[in-house]
Protein backbone atom coordinates (compact mmCIF):
# COMPACT_ATOMS: atom_id res chain seq x y z
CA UNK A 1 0.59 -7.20 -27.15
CA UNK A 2 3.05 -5.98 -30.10
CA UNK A 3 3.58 -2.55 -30.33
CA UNK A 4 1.87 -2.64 -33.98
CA UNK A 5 -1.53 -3.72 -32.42
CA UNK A 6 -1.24 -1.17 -29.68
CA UNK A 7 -0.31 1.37 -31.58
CA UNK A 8 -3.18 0.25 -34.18
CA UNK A 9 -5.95 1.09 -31.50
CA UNK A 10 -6.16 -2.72 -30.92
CA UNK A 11 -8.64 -3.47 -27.91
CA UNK A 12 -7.01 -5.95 -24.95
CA UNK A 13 -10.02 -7.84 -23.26
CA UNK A 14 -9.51 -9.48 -19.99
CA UNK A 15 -12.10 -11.77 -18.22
CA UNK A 16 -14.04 -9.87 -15.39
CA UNK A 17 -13.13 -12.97 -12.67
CA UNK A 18 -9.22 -11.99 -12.99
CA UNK A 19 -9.66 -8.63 -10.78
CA UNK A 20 -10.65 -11.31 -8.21
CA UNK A 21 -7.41 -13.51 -8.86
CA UNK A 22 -6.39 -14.31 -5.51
CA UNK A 23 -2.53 -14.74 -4.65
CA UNK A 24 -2.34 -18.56 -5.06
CA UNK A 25 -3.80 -18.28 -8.55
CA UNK A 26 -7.31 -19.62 -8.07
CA UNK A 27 -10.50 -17.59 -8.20
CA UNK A 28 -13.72 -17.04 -5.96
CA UNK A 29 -17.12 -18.56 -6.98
CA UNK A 30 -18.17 -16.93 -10.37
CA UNK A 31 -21.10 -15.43 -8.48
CA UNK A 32 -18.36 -12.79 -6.81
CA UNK A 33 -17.71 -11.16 -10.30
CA UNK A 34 -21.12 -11.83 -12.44
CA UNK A 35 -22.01 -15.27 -13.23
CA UNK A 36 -21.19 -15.30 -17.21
CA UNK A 37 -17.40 -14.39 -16.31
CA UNK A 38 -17.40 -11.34 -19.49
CA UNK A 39 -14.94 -9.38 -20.58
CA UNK A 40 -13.61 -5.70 -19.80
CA UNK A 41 -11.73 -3.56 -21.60
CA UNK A 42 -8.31 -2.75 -20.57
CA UNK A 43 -7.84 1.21 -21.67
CA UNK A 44 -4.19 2.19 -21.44
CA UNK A 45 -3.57 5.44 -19.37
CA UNK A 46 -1.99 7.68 -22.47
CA UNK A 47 0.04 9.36 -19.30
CA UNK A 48 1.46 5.93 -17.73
CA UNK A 49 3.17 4.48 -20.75
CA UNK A 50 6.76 3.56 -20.68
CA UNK A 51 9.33 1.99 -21.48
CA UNK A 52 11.03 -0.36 -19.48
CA UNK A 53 14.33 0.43 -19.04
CA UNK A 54 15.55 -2.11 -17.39
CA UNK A 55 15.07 -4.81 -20.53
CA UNK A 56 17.42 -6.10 -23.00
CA UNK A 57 14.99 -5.85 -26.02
CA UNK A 58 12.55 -3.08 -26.60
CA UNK A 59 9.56 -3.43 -24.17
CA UNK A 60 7.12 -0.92 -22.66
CA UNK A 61 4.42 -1.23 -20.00
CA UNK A 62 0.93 0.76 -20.55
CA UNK A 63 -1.04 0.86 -16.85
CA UNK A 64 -4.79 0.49 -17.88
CA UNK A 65 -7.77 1.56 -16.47
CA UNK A 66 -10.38 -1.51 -15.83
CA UNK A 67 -13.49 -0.70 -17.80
CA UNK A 68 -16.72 -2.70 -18.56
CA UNK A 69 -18.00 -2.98 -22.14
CA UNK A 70 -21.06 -1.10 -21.64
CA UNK A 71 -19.00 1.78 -20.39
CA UNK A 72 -17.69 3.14 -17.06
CA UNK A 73 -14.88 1.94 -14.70
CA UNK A 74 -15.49 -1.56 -13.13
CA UNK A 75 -16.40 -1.55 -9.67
CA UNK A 76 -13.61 -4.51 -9.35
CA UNK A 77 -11.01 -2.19 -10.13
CA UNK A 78 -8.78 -0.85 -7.71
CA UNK A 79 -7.82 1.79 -9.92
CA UNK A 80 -11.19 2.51 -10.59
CA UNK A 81 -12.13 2.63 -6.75
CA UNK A 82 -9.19 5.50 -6.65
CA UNK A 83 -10.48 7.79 -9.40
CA UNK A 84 -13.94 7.50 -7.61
CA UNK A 85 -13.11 8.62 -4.52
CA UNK A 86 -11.05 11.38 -6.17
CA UNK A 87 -13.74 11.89 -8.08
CA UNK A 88 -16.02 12.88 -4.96
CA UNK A 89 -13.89 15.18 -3.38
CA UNK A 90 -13.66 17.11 -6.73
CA UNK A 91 -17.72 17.31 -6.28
CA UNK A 92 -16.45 19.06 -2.95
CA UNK A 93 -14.00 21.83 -5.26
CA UNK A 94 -11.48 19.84 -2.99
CA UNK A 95 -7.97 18.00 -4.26
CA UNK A 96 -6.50 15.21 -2.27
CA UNK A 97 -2.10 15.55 -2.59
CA UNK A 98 -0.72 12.27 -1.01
CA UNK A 99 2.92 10.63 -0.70
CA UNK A 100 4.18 7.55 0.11
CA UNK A 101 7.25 6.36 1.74
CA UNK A 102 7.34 2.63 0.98
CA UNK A 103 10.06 0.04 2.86
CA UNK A 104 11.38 -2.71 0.97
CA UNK A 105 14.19 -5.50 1.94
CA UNK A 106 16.66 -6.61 -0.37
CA UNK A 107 17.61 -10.15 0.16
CA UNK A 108 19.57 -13.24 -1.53
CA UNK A 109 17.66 -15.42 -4.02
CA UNK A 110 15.99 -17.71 -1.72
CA UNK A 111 15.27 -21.11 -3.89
CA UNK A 112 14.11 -22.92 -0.71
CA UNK A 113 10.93 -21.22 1.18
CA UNK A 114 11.80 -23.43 4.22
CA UNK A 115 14.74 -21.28 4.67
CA UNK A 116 15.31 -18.27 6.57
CA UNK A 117 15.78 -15.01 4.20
CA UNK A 118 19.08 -13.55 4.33
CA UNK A 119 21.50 -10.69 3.09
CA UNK A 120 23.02 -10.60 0.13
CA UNK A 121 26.77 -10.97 -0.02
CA UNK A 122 27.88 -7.26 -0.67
CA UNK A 123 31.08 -5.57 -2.53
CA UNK A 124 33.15 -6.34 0.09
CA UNK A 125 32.59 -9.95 0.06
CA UNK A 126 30.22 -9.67 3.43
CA UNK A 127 27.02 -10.05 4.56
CA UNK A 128 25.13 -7.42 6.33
CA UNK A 129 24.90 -8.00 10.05
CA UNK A 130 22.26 -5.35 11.25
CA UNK A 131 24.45 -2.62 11.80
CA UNK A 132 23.52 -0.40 9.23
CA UNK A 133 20.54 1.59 9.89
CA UNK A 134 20.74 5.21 8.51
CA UNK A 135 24.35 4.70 7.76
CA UNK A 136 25.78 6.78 5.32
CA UNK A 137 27.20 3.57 3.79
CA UNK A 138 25.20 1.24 4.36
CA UNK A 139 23.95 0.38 0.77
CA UNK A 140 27.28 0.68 -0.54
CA UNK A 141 27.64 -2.97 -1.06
CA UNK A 142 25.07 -3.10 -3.33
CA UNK A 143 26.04 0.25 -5.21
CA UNK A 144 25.82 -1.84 -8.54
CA UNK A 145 22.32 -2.67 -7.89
CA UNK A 146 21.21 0.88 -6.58
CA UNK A 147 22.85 2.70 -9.18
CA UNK A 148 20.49 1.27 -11.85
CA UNK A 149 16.98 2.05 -9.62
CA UNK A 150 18.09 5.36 -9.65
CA UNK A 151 18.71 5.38 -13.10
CA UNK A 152 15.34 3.77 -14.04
CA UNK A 153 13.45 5.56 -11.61
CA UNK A 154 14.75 8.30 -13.91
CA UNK A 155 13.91 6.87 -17.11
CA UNK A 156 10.43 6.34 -15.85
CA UNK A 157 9.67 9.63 -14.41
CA UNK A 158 9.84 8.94 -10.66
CA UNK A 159 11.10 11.31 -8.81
CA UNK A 160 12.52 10.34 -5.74
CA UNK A 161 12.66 12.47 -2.59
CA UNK A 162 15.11 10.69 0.26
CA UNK A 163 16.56 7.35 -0.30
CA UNK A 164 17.58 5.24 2.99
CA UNK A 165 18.56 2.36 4.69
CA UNK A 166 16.07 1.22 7.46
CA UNK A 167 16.52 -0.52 10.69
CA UNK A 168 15.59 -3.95 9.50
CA UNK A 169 18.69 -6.21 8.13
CA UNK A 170 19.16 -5.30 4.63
CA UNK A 171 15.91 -2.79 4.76
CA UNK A 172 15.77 -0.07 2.58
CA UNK A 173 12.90 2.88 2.19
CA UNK A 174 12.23 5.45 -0.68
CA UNK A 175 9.85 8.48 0.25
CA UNK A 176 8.49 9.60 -3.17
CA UNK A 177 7.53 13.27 -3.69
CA UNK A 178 3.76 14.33 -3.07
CA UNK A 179 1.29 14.66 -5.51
CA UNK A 180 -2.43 13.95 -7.02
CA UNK A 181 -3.38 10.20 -5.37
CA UNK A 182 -3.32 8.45 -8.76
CA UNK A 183 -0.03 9.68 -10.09
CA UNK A 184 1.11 8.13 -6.64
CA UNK A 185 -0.58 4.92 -6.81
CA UNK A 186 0.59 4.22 -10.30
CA UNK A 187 4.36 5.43 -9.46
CA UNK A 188 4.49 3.24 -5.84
CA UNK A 189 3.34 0.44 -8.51
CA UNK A 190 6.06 0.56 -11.25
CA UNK A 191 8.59 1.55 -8.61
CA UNK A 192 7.89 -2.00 -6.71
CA UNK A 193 7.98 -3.37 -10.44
CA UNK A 194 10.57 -1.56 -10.69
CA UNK A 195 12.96 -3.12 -7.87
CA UNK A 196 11.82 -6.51 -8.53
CA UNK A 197 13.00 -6.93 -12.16
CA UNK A 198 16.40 -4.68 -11.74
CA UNK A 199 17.07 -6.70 -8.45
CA UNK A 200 16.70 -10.04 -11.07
CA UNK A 201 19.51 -8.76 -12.98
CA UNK A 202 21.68 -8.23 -10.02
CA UNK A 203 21.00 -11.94 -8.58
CA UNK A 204 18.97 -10.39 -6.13
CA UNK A 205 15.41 -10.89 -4.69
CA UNK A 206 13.60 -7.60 -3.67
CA UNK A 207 11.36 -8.88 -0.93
CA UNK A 208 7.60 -6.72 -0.07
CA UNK A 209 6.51 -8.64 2.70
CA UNK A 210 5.47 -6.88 5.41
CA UNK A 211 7.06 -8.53 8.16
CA UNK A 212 9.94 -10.95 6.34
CA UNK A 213 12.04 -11.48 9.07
CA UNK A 214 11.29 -12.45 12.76
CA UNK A 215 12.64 -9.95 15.31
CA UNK A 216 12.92 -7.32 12.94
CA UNK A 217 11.05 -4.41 12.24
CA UNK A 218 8.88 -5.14 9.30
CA UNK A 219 7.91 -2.92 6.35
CA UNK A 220 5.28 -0.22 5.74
CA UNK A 221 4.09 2.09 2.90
CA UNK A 222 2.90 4.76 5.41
CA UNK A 223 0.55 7.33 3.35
CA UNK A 224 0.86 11.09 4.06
CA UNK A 225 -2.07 13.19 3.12
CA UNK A 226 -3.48 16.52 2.96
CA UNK A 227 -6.20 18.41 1.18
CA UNK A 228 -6.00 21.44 -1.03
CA UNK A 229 -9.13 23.71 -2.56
CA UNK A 230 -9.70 23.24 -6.34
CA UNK A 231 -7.89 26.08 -8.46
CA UNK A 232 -6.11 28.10 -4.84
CA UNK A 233 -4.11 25.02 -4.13
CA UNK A 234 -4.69 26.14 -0.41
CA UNK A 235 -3.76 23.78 2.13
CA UNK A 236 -7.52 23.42 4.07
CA UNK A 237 -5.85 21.60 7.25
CA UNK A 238 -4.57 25.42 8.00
CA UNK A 239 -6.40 28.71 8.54
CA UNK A 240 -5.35 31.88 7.58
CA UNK A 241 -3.66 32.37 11.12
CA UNK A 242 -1.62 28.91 10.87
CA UNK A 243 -4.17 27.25 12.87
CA UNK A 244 -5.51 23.86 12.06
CA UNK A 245 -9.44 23.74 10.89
CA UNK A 246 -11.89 21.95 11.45
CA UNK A 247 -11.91 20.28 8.46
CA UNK A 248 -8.71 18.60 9.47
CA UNK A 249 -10.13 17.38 12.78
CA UNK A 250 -13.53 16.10 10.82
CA UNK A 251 -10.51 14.59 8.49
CA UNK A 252 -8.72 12.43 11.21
CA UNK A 253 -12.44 11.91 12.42
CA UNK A 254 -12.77 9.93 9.49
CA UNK A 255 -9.67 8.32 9.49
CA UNK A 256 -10.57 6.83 13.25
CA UNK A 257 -13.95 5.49 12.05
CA UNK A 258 -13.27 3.73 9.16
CA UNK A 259 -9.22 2.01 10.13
CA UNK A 260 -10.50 -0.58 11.95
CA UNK A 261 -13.24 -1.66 8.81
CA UNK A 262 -10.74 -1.02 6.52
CA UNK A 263 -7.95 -2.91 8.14
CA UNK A 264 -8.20 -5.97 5.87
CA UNK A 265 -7.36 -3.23 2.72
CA UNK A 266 -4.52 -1.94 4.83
CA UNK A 267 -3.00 -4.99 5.81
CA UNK A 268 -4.20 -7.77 3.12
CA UNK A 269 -2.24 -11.05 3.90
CA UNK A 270 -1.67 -13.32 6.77
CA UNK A 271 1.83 -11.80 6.92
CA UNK A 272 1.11 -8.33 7.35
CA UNK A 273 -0.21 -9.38 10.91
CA UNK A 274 3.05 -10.38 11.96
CA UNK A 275 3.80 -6.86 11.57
CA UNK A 276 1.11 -5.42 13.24
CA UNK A 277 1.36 -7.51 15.94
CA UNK A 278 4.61 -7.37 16.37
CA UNK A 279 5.13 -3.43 16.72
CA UNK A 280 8.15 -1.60 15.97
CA UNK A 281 7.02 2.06 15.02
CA UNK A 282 4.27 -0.08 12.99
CA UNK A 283 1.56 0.91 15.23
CA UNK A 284 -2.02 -1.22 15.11
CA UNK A 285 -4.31 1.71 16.49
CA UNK A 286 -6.09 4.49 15.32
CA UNK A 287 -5.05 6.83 17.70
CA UNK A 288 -4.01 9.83 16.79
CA UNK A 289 -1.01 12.43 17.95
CA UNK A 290 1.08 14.90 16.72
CA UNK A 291 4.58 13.78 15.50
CA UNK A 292 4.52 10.28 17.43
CA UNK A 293 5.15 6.81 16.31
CA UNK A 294 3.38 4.46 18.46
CA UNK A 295 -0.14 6.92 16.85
CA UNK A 296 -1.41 4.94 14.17
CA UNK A 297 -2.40 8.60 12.81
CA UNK A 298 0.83 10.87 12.95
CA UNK A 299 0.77 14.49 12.25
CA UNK A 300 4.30 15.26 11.38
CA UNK A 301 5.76 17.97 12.43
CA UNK A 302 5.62 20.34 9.58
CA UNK A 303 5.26 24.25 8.46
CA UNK A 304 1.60 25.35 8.69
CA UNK A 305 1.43 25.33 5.10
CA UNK A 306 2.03 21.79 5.22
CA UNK A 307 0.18 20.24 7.57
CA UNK A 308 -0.62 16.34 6.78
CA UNK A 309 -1.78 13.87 8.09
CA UNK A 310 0.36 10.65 7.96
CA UNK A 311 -1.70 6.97 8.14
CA UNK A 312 1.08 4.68 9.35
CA UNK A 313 -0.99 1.50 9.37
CA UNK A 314 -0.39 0.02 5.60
CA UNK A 315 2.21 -2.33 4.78
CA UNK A 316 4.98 -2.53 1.88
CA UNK A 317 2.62 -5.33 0.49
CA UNK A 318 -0.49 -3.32 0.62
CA UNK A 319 -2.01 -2.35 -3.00
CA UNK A 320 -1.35 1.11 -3.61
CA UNK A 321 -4.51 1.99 -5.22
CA UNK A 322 -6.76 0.44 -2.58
CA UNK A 323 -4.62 1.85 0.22
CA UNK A 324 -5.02 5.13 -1.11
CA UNK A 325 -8.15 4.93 -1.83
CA UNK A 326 -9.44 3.61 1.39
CA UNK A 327 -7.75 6.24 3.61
CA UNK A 328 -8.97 9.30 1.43
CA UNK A 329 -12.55 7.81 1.48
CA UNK A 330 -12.29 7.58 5.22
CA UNK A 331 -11.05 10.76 6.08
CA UNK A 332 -13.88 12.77 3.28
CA UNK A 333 -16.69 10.40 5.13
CA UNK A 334 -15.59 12.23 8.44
CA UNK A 335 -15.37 15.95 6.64
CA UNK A 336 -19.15 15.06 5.10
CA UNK A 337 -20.17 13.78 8.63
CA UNK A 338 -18.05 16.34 10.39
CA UNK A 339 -16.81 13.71 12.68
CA UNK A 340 -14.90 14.77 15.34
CA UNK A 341 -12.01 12.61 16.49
CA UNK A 342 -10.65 11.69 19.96
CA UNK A 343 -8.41 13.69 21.81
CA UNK A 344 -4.99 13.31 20.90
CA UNK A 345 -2.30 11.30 22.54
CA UNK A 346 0.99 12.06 23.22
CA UNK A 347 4.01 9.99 24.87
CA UNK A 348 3.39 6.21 26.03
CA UNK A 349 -0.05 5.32 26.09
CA UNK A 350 -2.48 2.48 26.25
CA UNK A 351 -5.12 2.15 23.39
CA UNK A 352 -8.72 1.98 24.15
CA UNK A 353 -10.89 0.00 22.97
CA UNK A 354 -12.28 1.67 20.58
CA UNK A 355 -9.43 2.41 18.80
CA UNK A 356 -8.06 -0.83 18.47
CA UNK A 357 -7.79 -2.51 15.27
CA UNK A 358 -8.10 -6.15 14.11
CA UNK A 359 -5.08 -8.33 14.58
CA UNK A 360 -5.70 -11.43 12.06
CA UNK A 361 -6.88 -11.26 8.90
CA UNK A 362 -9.52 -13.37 9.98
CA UNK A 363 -10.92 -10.88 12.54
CA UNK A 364 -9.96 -8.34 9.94
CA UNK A 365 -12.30 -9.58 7.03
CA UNK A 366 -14.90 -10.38 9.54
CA UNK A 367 -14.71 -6.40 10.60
CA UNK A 368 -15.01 -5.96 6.75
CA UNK A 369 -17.77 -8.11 6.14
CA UNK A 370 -20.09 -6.35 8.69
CA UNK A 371 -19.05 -2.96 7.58
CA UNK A 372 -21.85 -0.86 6.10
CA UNK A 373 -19.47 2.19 5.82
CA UNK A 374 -17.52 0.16 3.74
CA UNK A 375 -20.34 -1.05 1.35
CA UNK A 376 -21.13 2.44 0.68
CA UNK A 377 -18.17 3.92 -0.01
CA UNK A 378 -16.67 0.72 -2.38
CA UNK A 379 -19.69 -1.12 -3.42
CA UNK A 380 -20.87 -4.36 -1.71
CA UNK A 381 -19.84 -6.07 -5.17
CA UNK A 382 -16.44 -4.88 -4.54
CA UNK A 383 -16.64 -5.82 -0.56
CA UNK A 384 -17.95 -8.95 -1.30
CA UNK A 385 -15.10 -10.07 -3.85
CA UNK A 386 -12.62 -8.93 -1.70
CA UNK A 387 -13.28 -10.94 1.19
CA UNK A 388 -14.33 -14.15 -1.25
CA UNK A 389 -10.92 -13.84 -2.69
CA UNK A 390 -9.00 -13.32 0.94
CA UNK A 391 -11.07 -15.70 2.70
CA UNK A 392 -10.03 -18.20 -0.28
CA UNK A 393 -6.36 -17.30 0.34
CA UNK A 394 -6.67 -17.27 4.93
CA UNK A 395 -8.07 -21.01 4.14
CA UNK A 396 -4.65 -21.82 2.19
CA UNK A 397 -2.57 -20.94 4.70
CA UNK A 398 -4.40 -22.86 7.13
CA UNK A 399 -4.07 -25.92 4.93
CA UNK A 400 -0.09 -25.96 6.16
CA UNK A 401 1.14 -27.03 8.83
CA UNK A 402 4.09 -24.63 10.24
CA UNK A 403 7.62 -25.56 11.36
CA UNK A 404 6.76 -24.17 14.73
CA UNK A 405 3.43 -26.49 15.30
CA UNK A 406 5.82 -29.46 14.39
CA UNK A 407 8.65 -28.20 16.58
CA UNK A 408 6.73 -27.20 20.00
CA UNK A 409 3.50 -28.72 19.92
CA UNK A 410 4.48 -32.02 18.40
CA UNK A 411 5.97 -33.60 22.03
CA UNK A 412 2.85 -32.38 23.98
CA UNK A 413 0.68 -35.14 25.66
């Protein structure tokens, strides 16, 4: 839109079916988002309006709220879904305060998807070999390219917390500072924008996959969160002696009984099984513990005052809002049921059965599909969509044939 019709007031309309868009570009039946296909009305956030830095010529980006013509948020939006269950707590005189710490790999263009990704050739003419995790210097062959995230992350008005290099080949992870859940969601958003575009400029390719590279630990957006009373800002995870509450067990409660329905809105593409499946501190349970990896529900160690709880199931390629929105709604079903959870783990362990989550998308939107807890916390019109468009984009893959079906299973009687 110019800038004179947005500043003018000018309403943008968008067909309902494109919330439903899957990845490929097609759409669902027309059933999945009403049958006459109307219009909403995309509403600009006046908070999440900026201008992007990164752009030769004078462009800005306005994040809009989904909203049918009649009035109200539509239950297709994921945005929408996040201010509703933020929404519900508030009906509690409760706040949600979330982070994320989202991994990321930054790779060389890659014109040929037959190819394997690889490194980019850095400053010093080389290619990184692996050797780099946590290093101190690791990222200094692409100093060019970081220097101007940080700089736009500043223009924008994301504020960064730590900055690293992972233990994946070229893997890099940003833990942004905690906050209210929408604020977040739209900041994990433009920062992912963000990388992309600046990466562009640097002949670059910022990659979100969760699991790009075989043999190599893939890439998460784990989602730290805790829960503080309306107008105190007390932490209620923590009692008045430092102890935790029972509102923080009914809280991880919650989080057990809904991961495994909510898996396919955790992990939403045929790749982010490969990471799952292929553990390395990317557990696939919903156990819980305090300060270990291998829990699918980590409680960090932390001052009283702090005490979180950290969902380390969701993957870099995850959508924020949904994410979010998913865990939150888990964990306030199990303070309104007053679930309690399991007892906690610590050290190696074997999952039960119980606590086991889907490993294919496939089993994963067949979890989803049978979920009632799901339909009434989203909305079986939202449920429904969802697992039109993903079963829409599962049959796609399935319509290739992969290199390693031609390679081994090709010579077999």
């Amino acid at each position: 839109m110019t800038s004179e019709g947005f500043l003018e007031g000018r309403r943008l309309q968008l067909a309902r079916g494109v919330l439903l868009q899957c990845i490929m570009g097609g759409y669902p039946p027309a059933r999945f988002y009403g049958s006459d296909d109307g219009d909403l009305a995309l509403v600009a956030d006046p908070a999440q309006i900026h201008r992007l830095p990164w752009s030769d010529e004078p462009r800005a980006m306005a994040i809009c709220d989904a909203d049918e013509l009649s009035g109200g948020s539509s239950s297709l939006s994921t945005r929408g879904q996040l201010k509703a269950v933020i929404a519900r707590y508030a009906a509690h005189g409760l706040a949600p305060v979330v982070a994320t710490e989202l991994e990321f790999f930054v790779f060389a263009p890659n014109t040929d998807p037959t190819q394997l990704f690889r490194p980019p050739v850095g400053l010093d003419g080389r290619r990184e070999d692996g050797q780099s995790a946590f290093s101190v210097s690791s990222n200094n062959g692409l100093r060019p390219f970081f220097s101007e995230v940080y700089k736009c992350m500043a223009a924008l008005g994301l504020p960064r917390d730590t900055f690293m290099h992972e233990m994946g080949v070229s893997q890099f992870e940003i833990n942004l500072l905690h906050g209210d859940p929408l604020l977040l969601a739209d900041q994990t958003f433009l920062f992912k924008h963000l990388l992309k575009e600046v990466a562009l400029k640097h002949g670059l390719s910022v990659v979100c996959m969760a699991k790009p590279l075989a043999h190599t630990p893939g890439s998460s957006m784990h989602i730290h969160q805790s829960i503080v009373e309306i107008g105190s800002g007390k932490n209620v995870f923590t009692d008045s002696n430092g102890e935790p509450t029972s509102m923080f067990r009914h809280f991880i409660g919650g989080q057990q009984a809904g991961l495994a329905d909510f898996t396919a809105l955790f992990a939403p593409n045929v790749n982010s099984y490969q990471r799952l499946c292929h553990p390395y501190a990317s557990p696939n349970n919903a156990c819980w513990s305090h300060d270990n990896r291998a829990a699918g529900l980590r409680i960090p160690a932390s001052s009283p005052v702090a005490r979180r709880v950290e969902n380390r199931l969701p993957g870099a390629d995850a959508n924020p809002y949904l994410a979010i929105a998913a865990s939150l709604a888990a964990g306030l079903h199990g303070i309104e049921q007053e679930l309690e959870p399991s007892a906690a783990i610590q050290g190696e362990f074997a999952v039960p059965d119980n606590l086991a989550l889907p490993c294919t998308l496939h089993a994963a939107l067949e979890r989803l599909k049978r979920s009632q807890l799901a339909r009434e916390l989203f909305g079986s019109e939202f449920i429904e969509g969802y697992i039109a468009s993903k079963t829409m984009e599962l049959t796609s893959f399935f319509d290739e044939i992969t290199p390693w079906e031609r390679r081994v299973l090709a010579a077999q009687a």
